[in-house]
PDB file of N, CA and C in Angstrom:
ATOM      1  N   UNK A   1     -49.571  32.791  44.862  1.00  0.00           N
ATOM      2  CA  UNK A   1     -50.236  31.522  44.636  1.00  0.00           C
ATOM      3  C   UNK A   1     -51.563  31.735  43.905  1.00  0.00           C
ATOM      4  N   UNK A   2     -52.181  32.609  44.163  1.00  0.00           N
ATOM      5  CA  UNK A   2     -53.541  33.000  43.633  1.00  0.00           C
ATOM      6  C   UNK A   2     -53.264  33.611  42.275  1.00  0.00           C
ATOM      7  N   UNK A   3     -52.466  34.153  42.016  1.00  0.00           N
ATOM      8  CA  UNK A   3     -52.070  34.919  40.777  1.00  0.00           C
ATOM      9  C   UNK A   3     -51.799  33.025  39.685  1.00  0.00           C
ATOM     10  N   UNK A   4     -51.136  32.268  40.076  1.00  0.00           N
ATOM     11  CA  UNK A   4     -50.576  31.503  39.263  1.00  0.00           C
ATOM     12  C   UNK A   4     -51.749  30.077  39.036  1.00  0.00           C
ATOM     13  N   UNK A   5     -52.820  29.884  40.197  1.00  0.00           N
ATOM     14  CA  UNK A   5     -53.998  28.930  40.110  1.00  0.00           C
ATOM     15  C   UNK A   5     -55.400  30.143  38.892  1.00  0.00           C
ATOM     16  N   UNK A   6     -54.990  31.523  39.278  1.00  0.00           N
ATOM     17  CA  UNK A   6     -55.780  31.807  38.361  1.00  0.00           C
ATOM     18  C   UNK A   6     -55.385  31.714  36.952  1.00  0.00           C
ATOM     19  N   UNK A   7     -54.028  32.017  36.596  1.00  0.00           N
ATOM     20  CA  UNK A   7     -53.162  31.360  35.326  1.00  0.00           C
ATOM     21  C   UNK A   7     -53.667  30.104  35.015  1.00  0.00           C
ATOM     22  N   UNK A   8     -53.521  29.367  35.754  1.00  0.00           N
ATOM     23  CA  UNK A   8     -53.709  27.998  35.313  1.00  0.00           C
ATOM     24  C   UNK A   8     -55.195  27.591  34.577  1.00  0.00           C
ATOM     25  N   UNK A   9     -56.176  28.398  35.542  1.00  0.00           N
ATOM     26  CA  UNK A   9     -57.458  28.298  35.000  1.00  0.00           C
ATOM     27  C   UNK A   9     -57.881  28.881  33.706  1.00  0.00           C
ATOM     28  N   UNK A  10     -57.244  29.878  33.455  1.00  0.00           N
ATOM     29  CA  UNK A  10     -57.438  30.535  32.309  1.00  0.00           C
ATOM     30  C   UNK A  10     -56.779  29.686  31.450  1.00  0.00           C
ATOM     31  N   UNK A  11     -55.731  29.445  31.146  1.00  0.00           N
ATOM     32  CA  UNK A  11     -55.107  28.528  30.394  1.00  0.00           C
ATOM     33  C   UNK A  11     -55.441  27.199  29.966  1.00  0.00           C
ATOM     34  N   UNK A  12     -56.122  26.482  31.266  1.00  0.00           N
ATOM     35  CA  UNK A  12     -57.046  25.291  31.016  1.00  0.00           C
ATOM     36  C   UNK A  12     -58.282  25.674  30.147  1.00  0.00           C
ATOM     37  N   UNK A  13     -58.672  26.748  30.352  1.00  0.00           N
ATOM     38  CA  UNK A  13     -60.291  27.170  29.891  1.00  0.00           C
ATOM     39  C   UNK A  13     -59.763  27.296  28.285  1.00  0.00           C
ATOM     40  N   UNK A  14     -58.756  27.598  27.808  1.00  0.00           N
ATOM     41  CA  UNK A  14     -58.474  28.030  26.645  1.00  0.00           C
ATOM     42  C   UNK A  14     -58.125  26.932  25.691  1.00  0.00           C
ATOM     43  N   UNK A  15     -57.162  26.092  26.412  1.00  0.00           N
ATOM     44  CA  UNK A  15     -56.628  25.128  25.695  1.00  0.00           C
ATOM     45  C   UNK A  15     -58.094  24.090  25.484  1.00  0.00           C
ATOM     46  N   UNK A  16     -59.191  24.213  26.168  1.00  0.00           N
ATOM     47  CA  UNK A  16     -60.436  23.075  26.250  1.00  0.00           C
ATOM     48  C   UNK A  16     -60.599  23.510  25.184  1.00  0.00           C
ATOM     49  N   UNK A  17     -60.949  24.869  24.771  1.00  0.00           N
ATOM     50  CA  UNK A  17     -61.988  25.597  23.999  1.00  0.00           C
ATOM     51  C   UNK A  17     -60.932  26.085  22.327  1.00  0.00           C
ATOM     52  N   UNK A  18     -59.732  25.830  21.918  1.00  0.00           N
ATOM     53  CA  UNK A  18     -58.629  25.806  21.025  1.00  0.00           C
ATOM     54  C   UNK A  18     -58.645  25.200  20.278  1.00  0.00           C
ATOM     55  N   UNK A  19     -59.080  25.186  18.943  1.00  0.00           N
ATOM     56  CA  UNK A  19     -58.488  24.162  18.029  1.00  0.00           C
ATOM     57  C   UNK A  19     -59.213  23.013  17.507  1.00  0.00           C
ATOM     58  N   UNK A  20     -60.603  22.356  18.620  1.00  0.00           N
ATOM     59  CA  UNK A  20     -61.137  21.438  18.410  1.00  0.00           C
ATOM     60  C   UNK A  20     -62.549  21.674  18.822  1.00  0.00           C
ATOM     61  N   UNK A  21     -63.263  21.108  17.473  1.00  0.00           N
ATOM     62  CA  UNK A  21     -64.795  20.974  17.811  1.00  0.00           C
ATOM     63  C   UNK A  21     -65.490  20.309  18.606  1.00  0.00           C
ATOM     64  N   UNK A  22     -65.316  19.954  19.552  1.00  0.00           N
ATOM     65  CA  UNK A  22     -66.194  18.939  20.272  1.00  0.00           C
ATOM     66  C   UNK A  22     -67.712  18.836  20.086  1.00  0.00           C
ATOM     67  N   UNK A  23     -67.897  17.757  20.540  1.00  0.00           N
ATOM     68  CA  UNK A  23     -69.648  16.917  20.401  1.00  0.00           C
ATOM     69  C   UNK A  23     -70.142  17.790  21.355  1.00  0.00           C
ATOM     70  N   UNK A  24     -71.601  17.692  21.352  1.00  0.00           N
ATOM     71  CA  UNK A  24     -72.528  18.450  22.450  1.00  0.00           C
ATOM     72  C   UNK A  24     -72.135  17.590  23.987  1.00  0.00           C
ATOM     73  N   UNK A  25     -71.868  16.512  23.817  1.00  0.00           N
ATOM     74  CA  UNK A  25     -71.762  15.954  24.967  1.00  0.00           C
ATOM     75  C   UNK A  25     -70.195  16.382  25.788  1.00  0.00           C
ATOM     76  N   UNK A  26     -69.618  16.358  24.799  1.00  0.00           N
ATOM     77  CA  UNK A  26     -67.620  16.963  25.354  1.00  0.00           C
ATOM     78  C   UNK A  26     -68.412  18.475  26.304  1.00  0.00           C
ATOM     79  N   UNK A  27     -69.207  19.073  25.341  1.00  0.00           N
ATOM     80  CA  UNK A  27     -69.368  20.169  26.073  1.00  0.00           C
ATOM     81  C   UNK A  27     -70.507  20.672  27.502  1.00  0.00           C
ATOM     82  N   UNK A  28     -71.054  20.000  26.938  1.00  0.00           N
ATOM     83  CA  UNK A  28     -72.221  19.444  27.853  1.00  0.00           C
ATOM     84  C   UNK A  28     -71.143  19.147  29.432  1.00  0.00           C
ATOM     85  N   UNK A  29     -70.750  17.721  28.893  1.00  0.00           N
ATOM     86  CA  UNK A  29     -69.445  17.348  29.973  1.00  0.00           C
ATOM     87  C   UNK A  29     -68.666  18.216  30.782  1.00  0.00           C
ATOM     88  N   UNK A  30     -68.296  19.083  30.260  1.00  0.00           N
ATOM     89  CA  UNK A  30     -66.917  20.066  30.485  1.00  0.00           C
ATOM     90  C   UNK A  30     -67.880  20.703  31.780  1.00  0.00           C
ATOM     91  N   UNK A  31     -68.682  21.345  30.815  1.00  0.00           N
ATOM     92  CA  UNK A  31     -69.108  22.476  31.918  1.00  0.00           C
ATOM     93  C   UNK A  31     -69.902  22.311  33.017  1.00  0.00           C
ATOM     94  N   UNK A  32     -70.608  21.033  32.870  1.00  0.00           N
ATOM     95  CA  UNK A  32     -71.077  20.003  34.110  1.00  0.00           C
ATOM     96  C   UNK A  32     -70.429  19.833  34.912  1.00  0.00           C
ATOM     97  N   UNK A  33     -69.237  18.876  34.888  1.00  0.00           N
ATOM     98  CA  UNK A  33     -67.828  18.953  35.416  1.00  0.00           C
ATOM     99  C   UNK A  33     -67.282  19.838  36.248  1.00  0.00           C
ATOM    100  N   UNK A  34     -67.324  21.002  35.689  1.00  0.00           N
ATOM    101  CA  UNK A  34     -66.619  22.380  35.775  1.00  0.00           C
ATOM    102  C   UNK A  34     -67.280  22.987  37.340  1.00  0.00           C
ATOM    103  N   UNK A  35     -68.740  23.050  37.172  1.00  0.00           N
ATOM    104  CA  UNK A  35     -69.582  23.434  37.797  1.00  0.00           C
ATOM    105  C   UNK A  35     -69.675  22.656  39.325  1.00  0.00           C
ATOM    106  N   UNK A  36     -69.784  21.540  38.984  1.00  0.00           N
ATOM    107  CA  UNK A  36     -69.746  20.584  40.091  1.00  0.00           C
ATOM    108  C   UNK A  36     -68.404  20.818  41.212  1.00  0.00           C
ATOM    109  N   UNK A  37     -67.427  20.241  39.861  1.00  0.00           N
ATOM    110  CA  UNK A  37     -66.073  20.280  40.560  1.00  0.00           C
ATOM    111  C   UNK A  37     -65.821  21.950  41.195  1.00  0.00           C
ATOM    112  N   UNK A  38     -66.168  23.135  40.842  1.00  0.00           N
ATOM    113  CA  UNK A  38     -66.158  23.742  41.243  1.00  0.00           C
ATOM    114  C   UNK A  38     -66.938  24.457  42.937  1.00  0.00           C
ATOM    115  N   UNK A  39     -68.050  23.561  43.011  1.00  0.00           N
ATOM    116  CA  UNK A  39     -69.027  23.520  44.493  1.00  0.00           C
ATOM    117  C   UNK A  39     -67.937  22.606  45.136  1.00  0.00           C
ATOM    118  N   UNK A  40     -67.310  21.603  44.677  1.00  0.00           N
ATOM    119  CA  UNK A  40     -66.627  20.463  45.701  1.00  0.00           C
ATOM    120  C   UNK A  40     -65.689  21.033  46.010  1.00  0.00           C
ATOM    121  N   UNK A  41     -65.021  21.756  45.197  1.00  0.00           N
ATOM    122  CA  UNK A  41     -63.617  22.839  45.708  1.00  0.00           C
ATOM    123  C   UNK A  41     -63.587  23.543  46.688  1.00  0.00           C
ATOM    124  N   UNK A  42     -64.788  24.172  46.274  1.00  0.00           N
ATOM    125  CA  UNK A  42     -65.156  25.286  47.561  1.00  0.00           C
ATOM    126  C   UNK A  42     -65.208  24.772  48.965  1.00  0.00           C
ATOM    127  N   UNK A  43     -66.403  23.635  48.546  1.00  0.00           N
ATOM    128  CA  UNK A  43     -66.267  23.148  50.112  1.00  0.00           C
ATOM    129  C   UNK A  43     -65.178  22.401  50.478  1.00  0.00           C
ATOM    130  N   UNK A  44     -64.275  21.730  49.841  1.00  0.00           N
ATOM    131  CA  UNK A  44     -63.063  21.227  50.841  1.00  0.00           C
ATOM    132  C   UNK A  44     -62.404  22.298  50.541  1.00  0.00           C
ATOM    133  N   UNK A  45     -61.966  23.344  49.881  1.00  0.00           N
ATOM    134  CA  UNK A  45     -61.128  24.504  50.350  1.00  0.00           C
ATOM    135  C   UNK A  45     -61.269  25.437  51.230  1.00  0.00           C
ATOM    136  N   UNK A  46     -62.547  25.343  51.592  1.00  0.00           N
ATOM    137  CA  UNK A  46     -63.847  25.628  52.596  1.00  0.00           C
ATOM    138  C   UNK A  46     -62.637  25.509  54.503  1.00  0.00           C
ATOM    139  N   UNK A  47     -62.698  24.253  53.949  1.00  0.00           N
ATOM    140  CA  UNK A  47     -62.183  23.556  55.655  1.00  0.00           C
ATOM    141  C   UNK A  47     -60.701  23.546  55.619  1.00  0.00           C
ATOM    142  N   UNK A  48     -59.796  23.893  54.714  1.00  0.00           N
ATOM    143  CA  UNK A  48     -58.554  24.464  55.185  1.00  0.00           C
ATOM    144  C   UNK A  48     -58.876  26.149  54.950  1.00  0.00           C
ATOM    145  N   UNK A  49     -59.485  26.928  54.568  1.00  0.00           N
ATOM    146  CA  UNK A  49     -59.201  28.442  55.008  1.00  0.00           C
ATOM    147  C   UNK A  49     -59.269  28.690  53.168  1.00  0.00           C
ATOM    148  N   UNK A  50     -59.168  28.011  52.192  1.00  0.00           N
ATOM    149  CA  UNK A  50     -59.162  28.583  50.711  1.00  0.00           C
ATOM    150  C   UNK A  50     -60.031  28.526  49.860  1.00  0.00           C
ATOM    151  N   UNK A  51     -61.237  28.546  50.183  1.00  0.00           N
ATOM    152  CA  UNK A  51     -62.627  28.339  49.342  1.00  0.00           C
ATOM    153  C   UNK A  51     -62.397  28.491  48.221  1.00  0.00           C
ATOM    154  N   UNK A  52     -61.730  29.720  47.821  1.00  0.00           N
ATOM    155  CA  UNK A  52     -61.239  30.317  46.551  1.00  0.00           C
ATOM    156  C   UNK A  52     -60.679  29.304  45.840  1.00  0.00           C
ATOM    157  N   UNK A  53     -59.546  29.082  45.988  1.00  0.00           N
ATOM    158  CA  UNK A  53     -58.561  28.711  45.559  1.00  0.00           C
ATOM    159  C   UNK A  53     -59.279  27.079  45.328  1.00  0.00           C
ATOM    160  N   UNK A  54     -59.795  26.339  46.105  1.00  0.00           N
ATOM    161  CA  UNK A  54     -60.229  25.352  46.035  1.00  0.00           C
ATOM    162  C   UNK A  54     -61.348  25.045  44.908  1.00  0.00           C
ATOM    163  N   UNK A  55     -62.099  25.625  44.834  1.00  0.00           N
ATOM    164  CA  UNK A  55     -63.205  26.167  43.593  1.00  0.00           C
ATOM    165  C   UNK A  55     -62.845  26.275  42.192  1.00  0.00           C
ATOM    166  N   UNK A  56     -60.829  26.991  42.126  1.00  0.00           N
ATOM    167  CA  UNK A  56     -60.467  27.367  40.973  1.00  0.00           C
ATOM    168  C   UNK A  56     -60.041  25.662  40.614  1.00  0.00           C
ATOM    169  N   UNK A  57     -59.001  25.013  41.669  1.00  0.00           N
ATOM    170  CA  UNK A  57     -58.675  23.653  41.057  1.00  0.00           C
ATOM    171  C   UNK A  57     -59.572  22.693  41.011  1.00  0.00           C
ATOM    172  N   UNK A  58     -61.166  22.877  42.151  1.00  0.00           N
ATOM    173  CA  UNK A  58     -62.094  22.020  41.706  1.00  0.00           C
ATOM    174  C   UNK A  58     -62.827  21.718  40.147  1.00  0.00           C
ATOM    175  N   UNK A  59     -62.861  23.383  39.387  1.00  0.00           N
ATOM    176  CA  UNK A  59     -63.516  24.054  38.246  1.00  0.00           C
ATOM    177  C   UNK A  59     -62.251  23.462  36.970  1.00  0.00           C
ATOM    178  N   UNK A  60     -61.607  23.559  37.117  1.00  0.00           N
ATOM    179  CA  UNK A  60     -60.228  22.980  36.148  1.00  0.00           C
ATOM    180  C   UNK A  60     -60.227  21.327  35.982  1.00  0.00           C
ATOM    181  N   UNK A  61     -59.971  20.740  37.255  1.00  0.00           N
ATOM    182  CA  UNK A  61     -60.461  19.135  37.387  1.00  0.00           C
ATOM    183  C   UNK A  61     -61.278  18.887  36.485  1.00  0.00           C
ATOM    184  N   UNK A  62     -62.391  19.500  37.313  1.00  0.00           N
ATOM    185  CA  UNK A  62     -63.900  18.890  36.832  1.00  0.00           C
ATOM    186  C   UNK A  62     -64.340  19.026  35.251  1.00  0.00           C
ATOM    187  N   UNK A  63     -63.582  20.233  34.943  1.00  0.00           N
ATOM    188  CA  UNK A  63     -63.493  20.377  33.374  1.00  0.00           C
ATOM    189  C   UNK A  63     -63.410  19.546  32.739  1.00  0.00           C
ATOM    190  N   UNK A  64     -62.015  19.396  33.044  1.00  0.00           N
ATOM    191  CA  UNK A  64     -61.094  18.036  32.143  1.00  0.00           C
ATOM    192  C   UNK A  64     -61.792  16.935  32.102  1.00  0.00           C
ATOM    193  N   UNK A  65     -62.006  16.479  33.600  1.00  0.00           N
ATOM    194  CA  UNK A  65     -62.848  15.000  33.500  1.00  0.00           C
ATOM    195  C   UNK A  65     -63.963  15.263  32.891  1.00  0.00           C
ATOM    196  N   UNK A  66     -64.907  16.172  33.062  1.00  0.00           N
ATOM    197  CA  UNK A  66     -66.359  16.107  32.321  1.00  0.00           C
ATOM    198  C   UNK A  66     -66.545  16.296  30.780  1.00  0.00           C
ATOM    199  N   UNK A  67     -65.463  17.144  30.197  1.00  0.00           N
ATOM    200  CA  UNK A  67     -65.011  16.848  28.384  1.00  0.00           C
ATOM    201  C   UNK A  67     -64.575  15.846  28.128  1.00  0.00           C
ATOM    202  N   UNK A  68     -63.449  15.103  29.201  1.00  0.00           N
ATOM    203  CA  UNK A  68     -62.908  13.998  28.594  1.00  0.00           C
ATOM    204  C   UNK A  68     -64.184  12.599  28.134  1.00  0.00           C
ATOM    205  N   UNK A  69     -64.951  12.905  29.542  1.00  0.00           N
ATOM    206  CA  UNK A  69     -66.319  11.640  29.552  1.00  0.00           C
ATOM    207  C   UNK A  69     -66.988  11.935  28.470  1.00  0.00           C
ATOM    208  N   UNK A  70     -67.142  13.440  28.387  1.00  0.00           N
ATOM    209  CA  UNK A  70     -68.441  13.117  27.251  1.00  0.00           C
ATOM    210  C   UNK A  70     -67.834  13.479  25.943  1.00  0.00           C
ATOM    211  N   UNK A  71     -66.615  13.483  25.456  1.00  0.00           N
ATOM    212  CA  UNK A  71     -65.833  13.859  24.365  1.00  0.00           C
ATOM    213  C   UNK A  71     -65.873  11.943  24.496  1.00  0.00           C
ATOM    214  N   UNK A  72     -66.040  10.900  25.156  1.00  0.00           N
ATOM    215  CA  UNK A  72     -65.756   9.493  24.512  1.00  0.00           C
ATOM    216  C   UNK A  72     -67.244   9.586  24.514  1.00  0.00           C
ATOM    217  N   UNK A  73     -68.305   9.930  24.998  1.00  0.00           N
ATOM    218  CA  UNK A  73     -69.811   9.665  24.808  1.00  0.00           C
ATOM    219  C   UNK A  73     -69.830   9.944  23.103  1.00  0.00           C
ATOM    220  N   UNK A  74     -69.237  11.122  22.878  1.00  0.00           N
ATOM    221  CA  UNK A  74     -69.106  11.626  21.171  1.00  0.00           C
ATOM    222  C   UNK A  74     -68.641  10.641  20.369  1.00  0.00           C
ATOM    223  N   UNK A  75     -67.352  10.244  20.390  1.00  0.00           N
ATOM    224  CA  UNK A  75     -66.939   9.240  19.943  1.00  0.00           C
ATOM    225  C   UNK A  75     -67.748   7.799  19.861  1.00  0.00           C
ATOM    226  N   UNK A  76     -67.908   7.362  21.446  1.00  0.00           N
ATOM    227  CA  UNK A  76     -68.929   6.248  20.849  1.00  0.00           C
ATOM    228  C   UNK A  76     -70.125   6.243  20.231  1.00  0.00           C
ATOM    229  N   UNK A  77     -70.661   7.578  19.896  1.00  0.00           N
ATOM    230  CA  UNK A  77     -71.856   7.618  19.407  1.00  0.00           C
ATOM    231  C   UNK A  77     -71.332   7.668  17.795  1.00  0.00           C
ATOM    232  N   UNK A  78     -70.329   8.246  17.618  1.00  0.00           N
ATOM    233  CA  UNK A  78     -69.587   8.510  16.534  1.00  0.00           C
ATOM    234  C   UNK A  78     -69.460   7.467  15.206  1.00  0.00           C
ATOM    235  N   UNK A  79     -69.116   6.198  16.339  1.00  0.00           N
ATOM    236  CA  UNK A  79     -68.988   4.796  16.046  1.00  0.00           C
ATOM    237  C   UNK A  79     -69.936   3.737  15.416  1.00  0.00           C
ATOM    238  N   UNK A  80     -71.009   4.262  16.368  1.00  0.00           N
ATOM    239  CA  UNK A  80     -72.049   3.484  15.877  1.00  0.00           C
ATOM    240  C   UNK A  80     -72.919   3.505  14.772  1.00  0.00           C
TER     241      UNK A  80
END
């Protein structure tokens, strides 16, 4: 299980960072995200026994959502 959530993370980290330039804010976002979601992991993976493991899918989450927010902050600034 640990072998295949660390797969996953690596793979998320790659595909963020692949192919596309993002705004300061996508990135800004991501790793805000990342960071956060990664403390919230811990602690609810904390209280079933997987801190670890909880940290890796908190850090992946939080990614996604925090590029996705500030990858539209880019865009709407984009716009205007």
């Amino acid at each position: 299980m640990k072998k295949s959530l660390t797969l996953l993370a690596l793979v998320t980290a790659f595909l963020g960072t692949s192919c596309q330039n993002y705004g300061p804010s996508a990135n800004r976002g991501a790793a805000t995200g990342a960071l956060i979601g990664a403390g919230a992991g811990a602690i609810i993976g904390n209280q079933s026994g997987n801190a670890g493991e909880g940290a890796l899918i908190g850090a992946a989450a939080g990614g996604i959502a925090g590029g996705a927010y500030g990858n539209a902050k880019d865009q709407e600034r984009r716009g205007y």
